[in-house]
Protein backbone atom coordinates (compact mmCIF):
# COMPACT_ATOMS: atom_id res chain seq x y z
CA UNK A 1 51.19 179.48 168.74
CA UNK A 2 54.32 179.35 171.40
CA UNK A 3 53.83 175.89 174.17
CA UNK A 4 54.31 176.97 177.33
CA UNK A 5 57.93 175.08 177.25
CA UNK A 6 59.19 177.02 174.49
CA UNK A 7 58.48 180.48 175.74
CA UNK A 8 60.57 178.47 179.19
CA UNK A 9 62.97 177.65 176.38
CA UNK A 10 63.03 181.59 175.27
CA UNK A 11 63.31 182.65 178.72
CA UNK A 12 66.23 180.63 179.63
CA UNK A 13 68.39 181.29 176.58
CA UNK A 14 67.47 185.27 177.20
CA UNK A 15 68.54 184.56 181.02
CA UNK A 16 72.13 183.14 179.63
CA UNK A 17 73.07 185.02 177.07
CA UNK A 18 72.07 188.13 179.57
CA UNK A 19 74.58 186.68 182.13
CA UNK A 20 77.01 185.76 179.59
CA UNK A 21 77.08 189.95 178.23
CA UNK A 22 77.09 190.58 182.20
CA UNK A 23 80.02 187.71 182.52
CA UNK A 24 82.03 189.19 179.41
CA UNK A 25 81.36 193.11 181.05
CA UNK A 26 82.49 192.05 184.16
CA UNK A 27 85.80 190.50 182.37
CA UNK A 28 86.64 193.32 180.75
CA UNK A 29 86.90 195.54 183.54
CA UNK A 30 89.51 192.93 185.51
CA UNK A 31 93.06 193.39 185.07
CA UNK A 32 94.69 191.91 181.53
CA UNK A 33 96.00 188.75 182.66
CA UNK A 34 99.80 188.32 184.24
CA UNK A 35 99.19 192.60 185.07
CA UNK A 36 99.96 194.11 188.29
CA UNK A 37 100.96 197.62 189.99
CA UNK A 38 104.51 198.61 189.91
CA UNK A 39 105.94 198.24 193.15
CA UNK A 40 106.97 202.06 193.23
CA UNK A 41 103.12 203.28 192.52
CA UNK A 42 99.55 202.31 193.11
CA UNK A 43 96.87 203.12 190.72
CA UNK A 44 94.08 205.59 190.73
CA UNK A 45 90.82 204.55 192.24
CA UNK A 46 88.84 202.92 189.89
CA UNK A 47 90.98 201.89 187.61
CA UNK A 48 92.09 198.28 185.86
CA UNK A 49 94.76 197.26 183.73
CA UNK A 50 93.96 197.15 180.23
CA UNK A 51 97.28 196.21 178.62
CA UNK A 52 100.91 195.29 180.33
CA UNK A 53 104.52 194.85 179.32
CA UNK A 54 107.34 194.49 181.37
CA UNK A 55 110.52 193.33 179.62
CA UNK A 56 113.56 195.32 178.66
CA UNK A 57 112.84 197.72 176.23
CA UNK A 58 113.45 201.43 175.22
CA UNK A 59 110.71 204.36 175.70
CA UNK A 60 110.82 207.68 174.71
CA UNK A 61 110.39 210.57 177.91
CA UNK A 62 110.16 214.17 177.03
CA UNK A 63 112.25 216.55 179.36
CA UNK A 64 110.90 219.94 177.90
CA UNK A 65 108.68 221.33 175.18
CA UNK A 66 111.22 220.44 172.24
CA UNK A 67 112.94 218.05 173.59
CA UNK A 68 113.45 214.05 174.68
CA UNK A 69 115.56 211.55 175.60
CA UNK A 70 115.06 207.58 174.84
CA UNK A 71 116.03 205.62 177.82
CA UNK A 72 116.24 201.79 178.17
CA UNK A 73 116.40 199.41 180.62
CA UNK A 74 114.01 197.27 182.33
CA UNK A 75 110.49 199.05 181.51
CA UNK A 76 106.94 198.22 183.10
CA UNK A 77 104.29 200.20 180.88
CA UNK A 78 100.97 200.38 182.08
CA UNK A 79 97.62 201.22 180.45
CA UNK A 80 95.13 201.80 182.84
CA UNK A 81 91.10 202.21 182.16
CA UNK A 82 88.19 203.79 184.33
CA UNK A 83 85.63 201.39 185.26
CA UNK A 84 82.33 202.02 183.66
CA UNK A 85 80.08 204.27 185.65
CA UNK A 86 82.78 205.73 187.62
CA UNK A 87 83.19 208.87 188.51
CA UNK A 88 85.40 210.27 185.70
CA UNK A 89 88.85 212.22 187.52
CA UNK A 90 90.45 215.24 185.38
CA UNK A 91 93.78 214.99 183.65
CA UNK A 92 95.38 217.03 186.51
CA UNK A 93 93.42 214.84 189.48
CA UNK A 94 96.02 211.98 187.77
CA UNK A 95 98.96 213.76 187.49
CA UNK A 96 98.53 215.43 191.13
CA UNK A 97 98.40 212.09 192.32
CA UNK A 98 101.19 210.86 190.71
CA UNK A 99 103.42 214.21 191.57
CA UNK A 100 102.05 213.22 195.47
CA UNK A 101 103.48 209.74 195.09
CA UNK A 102 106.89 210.82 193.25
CA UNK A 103 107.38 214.11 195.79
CA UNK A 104 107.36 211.47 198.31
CA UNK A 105 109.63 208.99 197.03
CA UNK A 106 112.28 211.76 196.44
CA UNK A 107 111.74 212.10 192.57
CA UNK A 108 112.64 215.31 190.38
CA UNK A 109 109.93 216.38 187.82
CA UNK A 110 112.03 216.82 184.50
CA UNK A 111 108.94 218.38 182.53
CA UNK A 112 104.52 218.78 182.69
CA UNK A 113 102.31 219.89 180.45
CA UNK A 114 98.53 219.46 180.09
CA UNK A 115 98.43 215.95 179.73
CA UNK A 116 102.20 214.52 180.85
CA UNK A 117 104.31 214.59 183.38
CA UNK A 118 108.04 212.69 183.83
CA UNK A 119 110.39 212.32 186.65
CA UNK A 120 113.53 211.03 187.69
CA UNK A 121 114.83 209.70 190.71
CA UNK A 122 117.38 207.05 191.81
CA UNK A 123 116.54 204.52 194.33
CA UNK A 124 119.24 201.53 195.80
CA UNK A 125 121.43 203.20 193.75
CA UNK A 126 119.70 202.51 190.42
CA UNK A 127 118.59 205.40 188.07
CA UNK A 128 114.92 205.14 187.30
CA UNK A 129 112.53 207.22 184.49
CA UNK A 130 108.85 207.46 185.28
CA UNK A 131 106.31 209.15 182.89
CA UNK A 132 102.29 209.13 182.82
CA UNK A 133 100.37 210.67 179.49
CA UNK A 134 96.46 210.78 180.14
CA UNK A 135 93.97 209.89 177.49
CA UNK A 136 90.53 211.51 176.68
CA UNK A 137 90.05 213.79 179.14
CA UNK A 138 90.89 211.24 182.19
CA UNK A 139 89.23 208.39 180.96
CA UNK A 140 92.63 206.62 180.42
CA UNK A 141 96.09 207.07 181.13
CA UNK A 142 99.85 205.25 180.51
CA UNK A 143 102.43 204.76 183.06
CA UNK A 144 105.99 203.71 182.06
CA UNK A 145 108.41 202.99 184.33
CA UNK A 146 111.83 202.18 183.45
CA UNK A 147 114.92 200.97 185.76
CA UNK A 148 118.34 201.83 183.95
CA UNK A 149 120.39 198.43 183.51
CA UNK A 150 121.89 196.60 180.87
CA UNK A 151 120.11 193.89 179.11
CA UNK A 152 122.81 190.94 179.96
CA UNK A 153 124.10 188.62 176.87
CA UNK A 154 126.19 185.70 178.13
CA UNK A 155 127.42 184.41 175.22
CA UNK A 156 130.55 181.96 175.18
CA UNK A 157 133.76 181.61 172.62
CA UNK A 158 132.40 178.36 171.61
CA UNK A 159 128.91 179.10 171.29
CA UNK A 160 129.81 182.21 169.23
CA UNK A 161 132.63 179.97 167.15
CA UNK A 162 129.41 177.50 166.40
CA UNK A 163 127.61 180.36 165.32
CA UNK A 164 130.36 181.46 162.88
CA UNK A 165 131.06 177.78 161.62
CA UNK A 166 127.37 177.35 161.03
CA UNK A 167 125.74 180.90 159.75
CA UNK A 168 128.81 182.88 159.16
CA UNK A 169 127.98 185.63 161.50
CA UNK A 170 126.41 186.23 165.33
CA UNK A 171 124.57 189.06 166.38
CA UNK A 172 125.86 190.58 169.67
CA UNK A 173 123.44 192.72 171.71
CA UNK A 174 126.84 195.27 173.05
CA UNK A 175 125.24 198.22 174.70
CA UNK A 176 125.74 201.88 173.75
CA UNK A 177 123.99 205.17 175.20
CA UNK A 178 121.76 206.41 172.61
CA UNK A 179 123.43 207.89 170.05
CA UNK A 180 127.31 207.43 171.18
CA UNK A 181 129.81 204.55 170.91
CA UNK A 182 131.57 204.40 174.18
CA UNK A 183 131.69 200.84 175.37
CA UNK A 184 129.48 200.04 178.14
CA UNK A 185 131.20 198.31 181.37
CA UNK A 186 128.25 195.57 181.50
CA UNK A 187 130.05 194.37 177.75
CA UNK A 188 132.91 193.49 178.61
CA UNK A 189 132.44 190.03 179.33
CA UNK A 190 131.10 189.93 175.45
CA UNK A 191 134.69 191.52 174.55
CA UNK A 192 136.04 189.13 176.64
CA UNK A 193 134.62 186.11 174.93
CA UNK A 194 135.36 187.61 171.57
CA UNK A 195 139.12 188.13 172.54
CA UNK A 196 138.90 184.55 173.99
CA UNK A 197 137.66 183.30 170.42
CA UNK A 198 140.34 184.78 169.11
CA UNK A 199 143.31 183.56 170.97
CA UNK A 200 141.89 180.00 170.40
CA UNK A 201 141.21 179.91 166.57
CA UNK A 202 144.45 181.41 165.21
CA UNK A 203 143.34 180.92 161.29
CA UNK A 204 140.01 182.63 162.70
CA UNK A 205 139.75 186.41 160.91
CA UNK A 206 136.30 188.62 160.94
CA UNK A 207 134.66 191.40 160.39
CA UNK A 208 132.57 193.38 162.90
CA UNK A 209 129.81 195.06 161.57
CA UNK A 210 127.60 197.80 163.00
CA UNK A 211 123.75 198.42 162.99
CA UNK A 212 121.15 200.68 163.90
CA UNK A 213 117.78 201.08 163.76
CA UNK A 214 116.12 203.63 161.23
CA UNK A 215 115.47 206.54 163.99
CA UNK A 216 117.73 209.94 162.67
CA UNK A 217 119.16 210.26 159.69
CA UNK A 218 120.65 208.02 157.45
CA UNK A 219 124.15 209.02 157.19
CA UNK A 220 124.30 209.96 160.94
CA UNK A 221 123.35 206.53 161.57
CA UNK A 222 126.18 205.17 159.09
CA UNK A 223 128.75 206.89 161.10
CA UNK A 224 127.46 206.13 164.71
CA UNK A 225 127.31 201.78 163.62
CA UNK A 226 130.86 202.89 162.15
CA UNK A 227 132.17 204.15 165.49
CA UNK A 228 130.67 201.72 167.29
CA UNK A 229 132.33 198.69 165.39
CA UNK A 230 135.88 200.28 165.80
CA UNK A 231 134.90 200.78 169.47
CA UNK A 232 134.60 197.28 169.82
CA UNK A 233 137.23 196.38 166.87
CA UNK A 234 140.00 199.00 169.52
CA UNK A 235 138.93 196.60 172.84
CA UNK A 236 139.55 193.56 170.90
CA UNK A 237 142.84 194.01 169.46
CA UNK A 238 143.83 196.02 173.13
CA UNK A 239 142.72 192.44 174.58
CA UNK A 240 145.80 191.27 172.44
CA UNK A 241 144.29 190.20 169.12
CA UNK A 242 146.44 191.51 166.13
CA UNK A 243 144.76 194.33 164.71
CA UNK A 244 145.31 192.67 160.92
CA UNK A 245 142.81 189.55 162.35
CA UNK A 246 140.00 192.32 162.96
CA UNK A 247 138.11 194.75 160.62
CA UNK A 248 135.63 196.95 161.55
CA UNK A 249 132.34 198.13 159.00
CA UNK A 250 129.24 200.01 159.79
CA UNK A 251 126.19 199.54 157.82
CA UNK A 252 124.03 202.01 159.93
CA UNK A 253 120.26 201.23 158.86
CA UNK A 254 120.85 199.42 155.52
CA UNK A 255 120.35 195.81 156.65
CA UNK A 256 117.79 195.75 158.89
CA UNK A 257 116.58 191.98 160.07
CA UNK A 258 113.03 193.22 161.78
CA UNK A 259 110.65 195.56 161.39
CA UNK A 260 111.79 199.10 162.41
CA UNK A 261 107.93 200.39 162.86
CA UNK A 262 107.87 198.24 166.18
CA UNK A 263 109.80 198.79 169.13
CA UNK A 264 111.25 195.42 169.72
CA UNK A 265 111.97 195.20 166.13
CA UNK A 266 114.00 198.39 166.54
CA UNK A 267 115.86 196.99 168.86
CA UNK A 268 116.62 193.93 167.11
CA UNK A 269 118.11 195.99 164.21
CA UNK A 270 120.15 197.77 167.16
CA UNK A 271 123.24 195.31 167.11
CA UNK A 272 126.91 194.32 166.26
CA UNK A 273 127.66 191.39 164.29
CA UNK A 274 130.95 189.69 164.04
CA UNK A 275 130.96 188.15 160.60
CA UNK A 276 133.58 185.67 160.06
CA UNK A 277 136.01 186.74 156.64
């Protein structure tokens, strides 16, 4: 037979773990924590932040039916979620608010379908990619916003001659446009540094060596990490550095150092090395 102070007892612990579901409820439908609204766009009504990211990084946006174009740069992606018990809006309630909000701002829609939308538009003179792709019927939806700049490596002669002396090699992060090897302005101070290297270790010969992720085909990618090592082999040795002192190799996707099923890995795998000989 229950005492009247256990059945208390039973009550209480019914009371918390009842506010502890209600706590944990309320906690999931509160922004992830460090999340916020781009500054460009607000969110829908009703609406938190499930997941952020904003770092620089690479998405793909699709510009018609059959076609896309990865971009990268500095990217905020967004997941947002409706609240439970909310009044549920349609896939094109989202992307009629989002076309309102880009219209406005001066963007150009690239491509729509059902369920996506992406736009262009350039703003303080910096090129920037928007796309949002609603989930299960509105319930959900992505936002990824990415402002085109280059992802900065300041890297010294004598911290890349350590390097060398101690591993043999140093990745360098140089920038290309998806899928060509024209140097980048923004890597020149990396060319510089290398040229400086150079001049100061006479006895000093290496070997740059291209990479790329495993995106495309394999022999494509053998002769883009190719191209892109004599691109930067050409600045080099027009920086002054006999051309003897220099080779250039391409390994395309053969030696990856991450894993190419992630994004960042992918772009870890993305790289130049200068390998000393």
């Amino acid at each position: 037979m229950k005492t009247k102070k256990t059945a208390v007892l039973i009550l209480a612990v019914s009371f918390l773990l009842a506010g502890a579901v209600f706590i944990r409820a309320q906690e999931e439908e509160t922004d992830v924590e460090g999340a916020k609204d781009h500054p460009l766009l607000s969110r829908m009504k009703n609406f938190f932040i499930s997941d952020y990211s904003a770092r620089y990084d690479e998405h793909e946006f699709y510009i018609s039916e059959s076609d896309s174009k990865t971009v990268e740069g500095d990217r905020t992606r967004i997941d947002y979620q409706l609240k439970e018990g909310a009044p549920q809006p349609s896939p094109l309630q989202i992307k009629r608010n989002y076309a309102n909000a880009m219209k406005t701002l001066g963007a150009k829609l690239l491509h729509e379908d059902e369920d996506y939308a992406c736009w262009t538009l350039v703003k303080g003179g910096q090129e920037i990619w928007i796309d949002v792709q609603v989930y299960n019927d509105g319930w959900n939806y992505e936002l990824n916003i990415i402002q085109i700049a280059a992802m900065v490596q300041e890297v010294t002669a004598n911290e890349m001659l350590d390097a060398l002396n101690k591993d043999g090699f140093i990745a360098l992060y140089i920038n290309f446009d998806t899928g060509k090897y024209d140097l980048k302005p923004e890597s020149q101070g990396t060319i510089d540094q290398i040229i400086a290297l150079l001049a100061d270790n006479a006895d000093l010969n290496v070997s740059i060596e291209g990479h790329t992720d495993n995106v495309g085909q394999p022999a494509a990618n053998k002769t883009l990490s190719e191209q892109r090592a004599r691109a930067v082999r050409d600045a080099v040795v027009k920086g002054g550095v006999s051309a003897s002192r220099v080779d250039a190799v391409g390994w395309g996707q053969e030696r990856p150092v991450a894993d190419n099923r992630s994004e960042d890995g992918r772009a870890k795998n993305r790289r130049v090395e200068i390998v000393k000989k």
